[in-house]
Protein backbone atom coordinates (compact mmCIF):
# COMPACT_ATOMS: atom_id res chain seq x y z
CA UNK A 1 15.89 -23.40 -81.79
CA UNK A 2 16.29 -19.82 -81.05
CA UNK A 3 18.98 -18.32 -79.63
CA UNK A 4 18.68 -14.63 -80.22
CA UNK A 5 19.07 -13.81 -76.83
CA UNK A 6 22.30 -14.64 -76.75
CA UNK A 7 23.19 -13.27 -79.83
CA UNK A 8 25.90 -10.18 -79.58
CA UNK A 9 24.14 -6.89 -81.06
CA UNK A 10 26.57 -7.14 -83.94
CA UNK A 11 24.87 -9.85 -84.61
CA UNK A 12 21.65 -8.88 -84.04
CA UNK A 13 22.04 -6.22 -86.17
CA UNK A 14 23.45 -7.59 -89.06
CA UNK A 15 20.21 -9.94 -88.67
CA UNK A 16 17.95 -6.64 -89.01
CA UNK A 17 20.00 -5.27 -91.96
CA UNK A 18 19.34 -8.30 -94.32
CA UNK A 19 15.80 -8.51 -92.70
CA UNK A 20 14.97 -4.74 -93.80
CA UNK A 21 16.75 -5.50 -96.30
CA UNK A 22 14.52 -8.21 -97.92
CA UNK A 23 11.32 -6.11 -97.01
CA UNK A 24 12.26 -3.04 -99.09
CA UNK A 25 13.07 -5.44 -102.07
CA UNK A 26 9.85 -7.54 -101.62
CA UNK A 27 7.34 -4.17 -101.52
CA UNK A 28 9.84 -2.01 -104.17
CA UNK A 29 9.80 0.41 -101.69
CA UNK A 30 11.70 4.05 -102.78
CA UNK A 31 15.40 4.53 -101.23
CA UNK A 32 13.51 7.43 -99.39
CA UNK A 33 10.84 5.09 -97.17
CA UNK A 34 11.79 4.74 -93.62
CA UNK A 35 12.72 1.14 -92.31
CA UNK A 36 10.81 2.36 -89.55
CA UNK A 37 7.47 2.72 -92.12
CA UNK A 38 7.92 -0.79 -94.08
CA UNK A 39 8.19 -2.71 -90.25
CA UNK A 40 4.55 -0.54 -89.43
CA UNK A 41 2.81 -0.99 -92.63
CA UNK A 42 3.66 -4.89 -92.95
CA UNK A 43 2.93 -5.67 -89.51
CA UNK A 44 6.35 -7.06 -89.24
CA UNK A 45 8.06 -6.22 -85.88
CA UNK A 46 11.77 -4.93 -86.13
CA UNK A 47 14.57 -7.62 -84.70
CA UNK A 48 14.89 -6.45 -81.11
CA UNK A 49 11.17 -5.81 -80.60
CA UNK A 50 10.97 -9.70 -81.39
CA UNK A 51 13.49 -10.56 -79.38
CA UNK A 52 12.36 -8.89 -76.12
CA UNK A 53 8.71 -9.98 -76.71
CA UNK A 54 10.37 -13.53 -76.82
CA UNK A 55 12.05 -12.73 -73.34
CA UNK A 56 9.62 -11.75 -71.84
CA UNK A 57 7.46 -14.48 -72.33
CA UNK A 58 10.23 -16.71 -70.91
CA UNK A 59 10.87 -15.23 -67.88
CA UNK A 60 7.52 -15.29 -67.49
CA UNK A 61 6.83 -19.14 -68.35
CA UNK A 62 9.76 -19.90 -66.05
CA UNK A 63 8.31 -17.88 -63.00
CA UNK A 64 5.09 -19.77 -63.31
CA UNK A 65 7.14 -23.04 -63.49
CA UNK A 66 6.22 -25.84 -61.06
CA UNK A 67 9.55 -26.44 -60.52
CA UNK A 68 10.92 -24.25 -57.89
CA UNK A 69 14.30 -24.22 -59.15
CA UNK A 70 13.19 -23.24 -62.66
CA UNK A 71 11.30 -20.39 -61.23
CA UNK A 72 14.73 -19.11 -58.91
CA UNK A 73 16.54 -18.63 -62.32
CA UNK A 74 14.81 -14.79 -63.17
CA UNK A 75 16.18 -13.88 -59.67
CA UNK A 76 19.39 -12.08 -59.84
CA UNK A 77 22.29 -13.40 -57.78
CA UNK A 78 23.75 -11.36 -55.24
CA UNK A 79 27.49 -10.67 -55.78
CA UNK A 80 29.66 -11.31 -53.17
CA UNK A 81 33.32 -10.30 -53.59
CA UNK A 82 36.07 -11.57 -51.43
CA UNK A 83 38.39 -9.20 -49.63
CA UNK A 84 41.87 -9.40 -50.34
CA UNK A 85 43.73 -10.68 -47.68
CA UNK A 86 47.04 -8.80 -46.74
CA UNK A 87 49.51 -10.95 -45.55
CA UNK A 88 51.73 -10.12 -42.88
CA UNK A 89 54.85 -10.64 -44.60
CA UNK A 90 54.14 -8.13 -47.48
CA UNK A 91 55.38 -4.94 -46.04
């Protein structure tokens, strides 16, 4: 199950330390190669990249949903706030 998109960015981040982590070990790459360079020359997309590719193709699953409801969960709610009411007896 995947549940990256509710992981905090502390998280997430920690996930794409050990990730880059295991990369530079695996290729012996120099203390001077870029993260950056190991993600683009492996063909291995960086944390967040994967995780908004994976959103995306949610919202996207769920908007062609033939369930209406399932589709009405990508729209934003509107916020209402309530006014506070001032009594009459508070002055």
């Amino acid at each position: 199950m995947q549940l990256w998109g509710t992981a905090s960015r502390s998280n997430i981040t920690i996930i794409q330390r050990v990730q880059s982590y295991i990369l530079k070990h695996i290729t012996n790459a120099p203390w001077f190669i870029k993260t950056r360079e190991i993600h683009e020359n492996l063909n291995m997309p960086m944390v967040k990249d994967e995780i908004s590719t994976h959103g995306d193709k949610y919202i996207k699953r769920l908007q062609k949903h033939p369930n209406k409801l399932a589709g009405q969960l990508t729209v934003p709610e509107s916020i209402r706030r309530l006014k506070k009411r001032r009594d009459i007896f508070d002055h």
